[in-house]
Protein backbone atom coordinates (compact mmCIF):
# COMPACT_ATOMS: atom_id res chain seq x y z
CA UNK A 1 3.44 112.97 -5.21
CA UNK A 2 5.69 109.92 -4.58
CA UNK A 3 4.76 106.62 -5.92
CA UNK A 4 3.41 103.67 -3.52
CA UNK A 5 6.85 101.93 -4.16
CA UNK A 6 8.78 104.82 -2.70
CA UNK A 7 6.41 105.39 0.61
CA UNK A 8 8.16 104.64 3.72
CA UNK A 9 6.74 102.24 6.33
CA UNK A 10 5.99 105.00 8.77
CA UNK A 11 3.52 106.15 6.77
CA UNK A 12 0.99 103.11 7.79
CA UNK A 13 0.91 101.71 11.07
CA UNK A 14 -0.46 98.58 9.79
CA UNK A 15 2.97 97.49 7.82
CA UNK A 16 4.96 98.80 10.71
CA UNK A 17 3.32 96.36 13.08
CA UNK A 18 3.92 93.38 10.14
CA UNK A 19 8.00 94.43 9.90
CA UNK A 20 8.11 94.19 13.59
CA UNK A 21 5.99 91.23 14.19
CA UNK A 22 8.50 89.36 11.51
CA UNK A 23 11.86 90.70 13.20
CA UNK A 24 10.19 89.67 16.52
CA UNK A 25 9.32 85.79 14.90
CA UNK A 26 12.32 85.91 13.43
CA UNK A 27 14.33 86.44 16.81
CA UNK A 28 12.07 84.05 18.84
CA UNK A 29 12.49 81.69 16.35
CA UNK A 30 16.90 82.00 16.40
CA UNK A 31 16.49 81.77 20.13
CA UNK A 32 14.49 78.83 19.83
CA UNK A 33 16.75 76.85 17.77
CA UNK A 34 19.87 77.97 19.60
CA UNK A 35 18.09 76.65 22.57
CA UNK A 36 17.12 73.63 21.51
CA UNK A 37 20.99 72.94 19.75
CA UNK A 38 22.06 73.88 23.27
CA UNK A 39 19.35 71.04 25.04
CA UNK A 40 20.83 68.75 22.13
CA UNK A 41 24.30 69.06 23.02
CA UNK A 42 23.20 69.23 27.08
CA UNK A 43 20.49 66.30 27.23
CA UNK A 44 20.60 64.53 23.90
CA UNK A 45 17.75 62.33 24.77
CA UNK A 46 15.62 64.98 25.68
CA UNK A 47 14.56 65.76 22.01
CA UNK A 48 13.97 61.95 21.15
CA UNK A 49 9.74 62.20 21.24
CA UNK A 50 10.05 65.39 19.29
CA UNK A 51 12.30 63.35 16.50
CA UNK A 52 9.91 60.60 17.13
CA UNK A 53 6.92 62.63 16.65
CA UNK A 54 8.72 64.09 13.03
CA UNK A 55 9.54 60.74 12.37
CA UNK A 56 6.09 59.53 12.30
CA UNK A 57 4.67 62.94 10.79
CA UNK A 58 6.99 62.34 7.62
CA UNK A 59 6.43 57.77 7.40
CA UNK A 60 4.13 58.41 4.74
CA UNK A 61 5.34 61.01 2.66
CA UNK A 62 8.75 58.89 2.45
CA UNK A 63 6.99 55.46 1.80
CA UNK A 64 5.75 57.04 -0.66
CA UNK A 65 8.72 58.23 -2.25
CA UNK A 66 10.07 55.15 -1.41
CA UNK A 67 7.13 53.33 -3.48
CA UNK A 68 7.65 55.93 -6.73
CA UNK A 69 11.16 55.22 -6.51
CA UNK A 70 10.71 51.08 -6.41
CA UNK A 71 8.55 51.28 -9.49
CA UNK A 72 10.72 53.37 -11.29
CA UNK A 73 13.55 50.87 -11.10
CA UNK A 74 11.16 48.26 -11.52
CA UNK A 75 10.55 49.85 -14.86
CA UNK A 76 14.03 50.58 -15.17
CA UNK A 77 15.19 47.01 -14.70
CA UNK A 78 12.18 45.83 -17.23
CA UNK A 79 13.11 47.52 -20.05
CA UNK A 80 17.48 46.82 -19.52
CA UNK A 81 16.29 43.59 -19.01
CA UNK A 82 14.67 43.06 -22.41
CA UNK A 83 17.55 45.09 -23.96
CA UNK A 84 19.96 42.34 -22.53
CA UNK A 85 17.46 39.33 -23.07
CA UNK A 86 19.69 38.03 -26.37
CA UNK A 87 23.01 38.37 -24.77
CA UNK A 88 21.99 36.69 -21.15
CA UNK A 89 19.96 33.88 -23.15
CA UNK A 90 23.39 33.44 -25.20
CA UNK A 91 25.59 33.27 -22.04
CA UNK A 92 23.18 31.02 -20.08
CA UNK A 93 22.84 28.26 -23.33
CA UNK A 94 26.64 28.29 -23.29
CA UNK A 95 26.40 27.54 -19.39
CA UNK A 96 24.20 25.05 -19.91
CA UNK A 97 26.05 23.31 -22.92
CA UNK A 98 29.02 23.28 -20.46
CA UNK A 99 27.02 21.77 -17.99
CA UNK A 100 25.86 19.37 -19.85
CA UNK A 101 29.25 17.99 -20.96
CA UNK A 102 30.45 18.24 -17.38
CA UNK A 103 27.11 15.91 -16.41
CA UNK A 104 28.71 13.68 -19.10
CA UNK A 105 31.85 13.38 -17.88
CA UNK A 106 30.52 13.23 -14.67
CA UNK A 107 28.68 10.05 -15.30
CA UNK A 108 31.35 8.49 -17.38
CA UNK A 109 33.63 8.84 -13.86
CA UNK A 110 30.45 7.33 -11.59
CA UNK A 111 30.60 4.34 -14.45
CA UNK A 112 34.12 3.96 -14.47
CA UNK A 113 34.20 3.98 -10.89
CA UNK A 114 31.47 1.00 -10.79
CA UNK A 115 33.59 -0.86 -13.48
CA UNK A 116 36.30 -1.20 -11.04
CA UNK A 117 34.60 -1.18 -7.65
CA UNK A 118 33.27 -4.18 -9.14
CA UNK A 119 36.78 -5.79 -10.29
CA UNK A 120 38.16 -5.00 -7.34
CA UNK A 121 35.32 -7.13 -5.33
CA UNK A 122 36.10 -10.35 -7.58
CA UNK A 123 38.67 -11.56 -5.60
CA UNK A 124 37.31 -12.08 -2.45
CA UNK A 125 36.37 -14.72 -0.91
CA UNK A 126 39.13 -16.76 -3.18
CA UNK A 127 39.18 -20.51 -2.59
CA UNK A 128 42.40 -22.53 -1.32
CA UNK A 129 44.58 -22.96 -4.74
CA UNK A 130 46.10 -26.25 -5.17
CA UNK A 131 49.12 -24.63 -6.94
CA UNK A 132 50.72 -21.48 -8.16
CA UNK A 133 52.61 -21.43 -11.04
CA UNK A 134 53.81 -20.19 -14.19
CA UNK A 135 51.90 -19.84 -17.18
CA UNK A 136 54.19 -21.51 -19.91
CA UNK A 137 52.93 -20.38 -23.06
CA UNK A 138 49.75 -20.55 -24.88
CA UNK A 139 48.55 -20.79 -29.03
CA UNK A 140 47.57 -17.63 -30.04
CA UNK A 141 47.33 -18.39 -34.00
CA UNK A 142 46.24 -21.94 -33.90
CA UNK A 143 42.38 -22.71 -34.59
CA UNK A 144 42.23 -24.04 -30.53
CA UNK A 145 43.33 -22.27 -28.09
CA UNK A 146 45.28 -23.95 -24.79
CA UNK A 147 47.51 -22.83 -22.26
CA UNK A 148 50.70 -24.99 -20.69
CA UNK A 149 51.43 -24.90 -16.67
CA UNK A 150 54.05 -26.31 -15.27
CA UNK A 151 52.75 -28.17 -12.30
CA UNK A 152 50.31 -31.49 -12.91
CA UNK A 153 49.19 -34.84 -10.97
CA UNK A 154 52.22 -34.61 -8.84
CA UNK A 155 51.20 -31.37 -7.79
CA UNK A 156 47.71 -32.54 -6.95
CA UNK A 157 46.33 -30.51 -10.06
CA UNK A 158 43.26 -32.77 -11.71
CA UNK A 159 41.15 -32.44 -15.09
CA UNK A 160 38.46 -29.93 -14.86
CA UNK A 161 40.05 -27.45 -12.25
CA UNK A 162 39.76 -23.82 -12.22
CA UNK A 163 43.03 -21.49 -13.68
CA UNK A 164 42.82 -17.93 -12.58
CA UNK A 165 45.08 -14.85 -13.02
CA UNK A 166 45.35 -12.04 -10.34
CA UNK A 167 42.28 -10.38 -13.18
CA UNK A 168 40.32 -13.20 -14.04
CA UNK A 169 39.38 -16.41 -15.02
CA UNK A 170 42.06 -17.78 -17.77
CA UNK A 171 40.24 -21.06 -18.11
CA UNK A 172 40.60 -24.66 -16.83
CA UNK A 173 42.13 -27.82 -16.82
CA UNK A 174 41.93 -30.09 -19.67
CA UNK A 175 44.81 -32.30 -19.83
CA UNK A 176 47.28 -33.48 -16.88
CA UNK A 177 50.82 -35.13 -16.40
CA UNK A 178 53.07 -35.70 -13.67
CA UNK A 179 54.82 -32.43 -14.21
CA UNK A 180 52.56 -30.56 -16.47
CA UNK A 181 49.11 -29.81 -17.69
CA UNK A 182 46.81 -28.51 -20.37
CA UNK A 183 44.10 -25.68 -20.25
CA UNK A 184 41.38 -24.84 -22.34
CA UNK A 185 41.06 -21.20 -22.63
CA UNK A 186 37.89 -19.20 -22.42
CA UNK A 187 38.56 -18.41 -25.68
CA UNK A 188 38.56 -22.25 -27.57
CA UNK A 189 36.03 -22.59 -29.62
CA UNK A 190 34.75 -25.52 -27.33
CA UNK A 191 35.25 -23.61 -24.23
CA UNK A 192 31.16 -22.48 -22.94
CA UNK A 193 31.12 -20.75 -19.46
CA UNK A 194 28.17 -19.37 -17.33
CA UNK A 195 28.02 -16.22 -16.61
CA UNK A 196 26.07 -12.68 -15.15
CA UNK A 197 26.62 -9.56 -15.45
CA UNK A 198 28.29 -7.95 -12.30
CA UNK A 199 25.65 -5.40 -11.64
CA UNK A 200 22.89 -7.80 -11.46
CA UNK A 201 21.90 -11.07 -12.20
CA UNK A 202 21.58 -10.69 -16.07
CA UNK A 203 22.95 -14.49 -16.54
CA UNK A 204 23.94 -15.55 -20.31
CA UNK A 205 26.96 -18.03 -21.85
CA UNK A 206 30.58 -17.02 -22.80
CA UNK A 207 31.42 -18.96 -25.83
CA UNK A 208 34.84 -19.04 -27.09
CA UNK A 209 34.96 -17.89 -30.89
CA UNK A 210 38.28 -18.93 -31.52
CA UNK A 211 39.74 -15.79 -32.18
CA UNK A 212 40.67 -14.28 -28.35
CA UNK A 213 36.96 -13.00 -27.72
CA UNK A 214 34.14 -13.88 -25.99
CA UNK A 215 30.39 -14.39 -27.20
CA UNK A 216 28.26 -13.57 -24.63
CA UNK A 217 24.77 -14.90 -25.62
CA UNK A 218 21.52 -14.14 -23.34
CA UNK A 219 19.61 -17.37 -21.66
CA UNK A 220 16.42 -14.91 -21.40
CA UNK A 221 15.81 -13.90 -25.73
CA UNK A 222 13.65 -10.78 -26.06
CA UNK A 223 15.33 -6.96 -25.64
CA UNK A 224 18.79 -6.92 -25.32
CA UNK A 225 19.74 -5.33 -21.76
CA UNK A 226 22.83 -5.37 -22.08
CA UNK A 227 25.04 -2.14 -22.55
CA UNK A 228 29.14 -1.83 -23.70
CA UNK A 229 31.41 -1.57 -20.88
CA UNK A 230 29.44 -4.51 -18.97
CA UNK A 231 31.61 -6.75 -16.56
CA UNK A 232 30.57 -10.07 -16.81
CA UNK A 233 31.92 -12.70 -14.00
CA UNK A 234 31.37 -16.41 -13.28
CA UNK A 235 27.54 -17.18 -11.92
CA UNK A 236 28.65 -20.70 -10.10
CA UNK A 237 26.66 -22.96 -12.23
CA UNK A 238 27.77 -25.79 -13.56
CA UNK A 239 30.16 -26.48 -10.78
CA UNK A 240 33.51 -25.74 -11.87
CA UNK A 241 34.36 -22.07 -11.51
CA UNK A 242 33.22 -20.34 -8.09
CA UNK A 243 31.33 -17.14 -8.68
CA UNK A 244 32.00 -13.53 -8.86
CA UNK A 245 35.65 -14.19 -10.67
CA UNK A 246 36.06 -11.76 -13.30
CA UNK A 247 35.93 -12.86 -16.78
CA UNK A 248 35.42 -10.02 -19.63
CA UNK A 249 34.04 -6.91 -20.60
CA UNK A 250 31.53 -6.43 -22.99
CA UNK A 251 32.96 -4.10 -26.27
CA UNK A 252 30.08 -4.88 -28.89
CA UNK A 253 26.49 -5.89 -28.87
CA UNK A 254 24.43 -8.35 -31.16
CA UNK A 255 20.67 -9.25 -30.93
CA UNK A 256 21.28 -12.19 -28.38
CA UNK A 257 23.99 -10.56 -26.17
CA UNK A 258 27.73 -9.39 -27.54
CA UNK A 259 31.09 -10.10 -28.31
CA UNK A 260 33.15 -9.43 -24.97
CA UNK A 261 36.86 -8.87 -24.55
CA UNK A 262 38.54 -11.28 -21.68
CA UNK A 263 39.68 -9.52 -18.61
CA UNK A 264 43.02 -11.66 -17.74
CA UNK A 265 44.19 -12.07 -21.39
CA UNK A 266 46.56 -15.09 -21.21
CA UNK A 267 49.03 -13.32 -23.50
CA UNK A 268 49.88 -10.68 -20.73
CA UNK A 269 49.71 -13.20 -18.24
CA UNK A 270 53.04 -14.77 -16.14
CA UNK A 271 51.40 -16.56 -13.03
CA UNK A 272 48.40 -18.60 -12.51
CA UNK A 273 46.74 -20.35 -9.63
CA UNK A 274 44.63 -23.31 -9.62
CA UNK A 275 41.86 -23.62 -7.77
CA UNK A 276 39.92 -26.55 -6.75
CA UNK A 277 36.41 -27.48 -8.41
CA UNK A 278 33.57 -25.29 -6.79
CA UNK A 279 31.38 -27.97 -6.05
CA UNK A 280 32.89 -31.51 -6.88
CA UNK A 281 29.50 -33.49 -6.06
CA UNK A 282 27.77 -31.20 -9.14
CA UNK A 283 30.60 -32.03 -11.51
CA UNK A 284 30.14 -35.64 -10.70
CA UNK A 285 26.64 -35.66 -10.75
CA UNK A 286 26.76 -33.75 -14.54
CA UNK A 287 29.13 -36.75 -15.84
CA UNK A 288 32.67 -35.46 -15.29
CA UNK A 289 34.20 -39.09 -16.23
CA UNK A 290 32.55 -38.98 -19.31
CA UNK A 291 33.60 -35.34 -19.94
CA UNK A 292 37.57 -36.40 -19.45
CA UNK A 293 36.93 -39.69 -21.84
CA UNK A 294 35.64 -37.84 -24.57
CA UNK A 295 38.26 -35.50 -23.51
CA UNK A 296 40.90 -37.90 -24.15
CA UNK A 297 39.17 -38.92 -27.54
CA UNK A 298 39.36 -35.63 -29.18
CA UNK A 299 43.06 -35.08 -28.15
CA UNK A 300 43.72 -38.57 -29.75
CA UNK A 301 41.97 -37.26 -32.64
């Protein structure tokens, strides 16, 4: 007797109806698809609500593929990303060192840039000058310090008038002649000028110290505002010097204000112009005569 693996389909009418119903799916189903490849090719758009349909049949089994797969690079990114923490914290403190310098430099530029915005907005607004002329010499070892210029009454120059540089204030007028004159430098010991800071209207005194620098010293006592670098220029009191001329920059600070170096040193200086008194009626009115006879007295001394 032959075993049930050996028997042959015609011996059960049952399996010989299931081979032929599969070759019979099986060649409805090849004519089907070479049909529809054939309406493809022929009408393309008549198969777009059948890819729509299988479109929409198979949105949630890919969003949620799409969701596993997120997480898992999520997870993926988590964990590189606390295997790289030391490395990207080094590189991002060495950014931000390099930043910080560049901030530095930065704002060393914006300052520098004020400095001279502001010298460069002295000069306006500059006054008639009586004369232009040479700066002789000056004493740069004696305990005073004065300047020579060679022009003087003849020239229409008078005691008490302005001297500028193309930088700054050099000082003023002291003595005159016919052909010559006398100034007394910012930087005499007797020399006291009022001034303000060029960025606001800190006001304070530049007092000569004798030894070609400036003390600046505050009018208002109490926390020093000042900083080094400052430009101080004239504030117009007094009468004598119009304001907003430069006259020094502030190197080193003290509790009442700082030591300041001049702006138009009169070492490095050839020409000079003298300027008429700001306000004449002031000067008067603060005892100018008086000023020019003691004037007189000390020289004779």
């Amino acid at each position: 007797m032959a075993s049930p693996a050996s028997r042959r389909s015609g011996f059960s009418k049952r399996q010989q109806y299931s081979v032929f119903t599969g070759y019979l799916l099986a060649t409805l189903g090849a004519l089907l698809g070479l049909a529809l490849l054939g309406l493809s090719l022929w009408q393309p758009a008549a198969l777009q609500p059948l890819r729509g349909a299988t479109t929409t049949a198979t949105a949630p089994a890919g969003e949620a593929t799409a969701a596993v797969r997120a997480g898992r690079n999520s997870i993926w990114e988590t964990v590189s990303g606390f295997w790289r923490a030391g490395s990207q914290n080094a590189a991002l403190r060495k950014e931000l060192e390099i930043a910080r310098v560049r901030l530095a430099e930065a704002r060393a530029v914006e300052a520098e840039n004020k400095r001279l915005k502001a010298l460069l907005a002295l000069e306006t607004g500059a006054a008639e000058p009586i004369a232009t002329t040479r700066l002789v010499g000056s004493s740069a070892s004696s305990a005073r310090r004065f300047a020579y210029i060679g022009v003087g009454e003849n020239d229409g120059v008078r005691i008490g008038m302005p001297v500028h540089s193309e930088r700054g204030v050099i000082g003023r007028v002291l003595e005159t002649s016919l052909g010559s004159s006398r100034v007394l430098l910012l930087t005499d010991t007797e020399s006291v000028l009022p001034v303000r800071r060029a960025s606001d209207q800190t006001v304070a005194f530049a007092e000569g110290r004798g030894d070609g620098l400036l003390r600046i010293r505050l009018i208002n006592l109490g926390l020093n505002p000042l900083n080094i670098g400052d430009v101080f220029v004239t504030s117009g009191a007094g009468g004598y010097y119009r304001p907003g001329v430069a006259v020094a920059v502030l190197s080193e600070l003290t509790p009442d204000g700082g030591i300041a170096r001049l702006i138009a040193e009169p070492s490095a200086t050839n020409y000079v112009i003298v300027e008429p008194i700001y306000e004449p009626l002031a000067v008067e009115a603060a005892g100018v005569s008086a000023d020019a006879e003691l004037t007189q007295e000390e020289l004779g001394n």
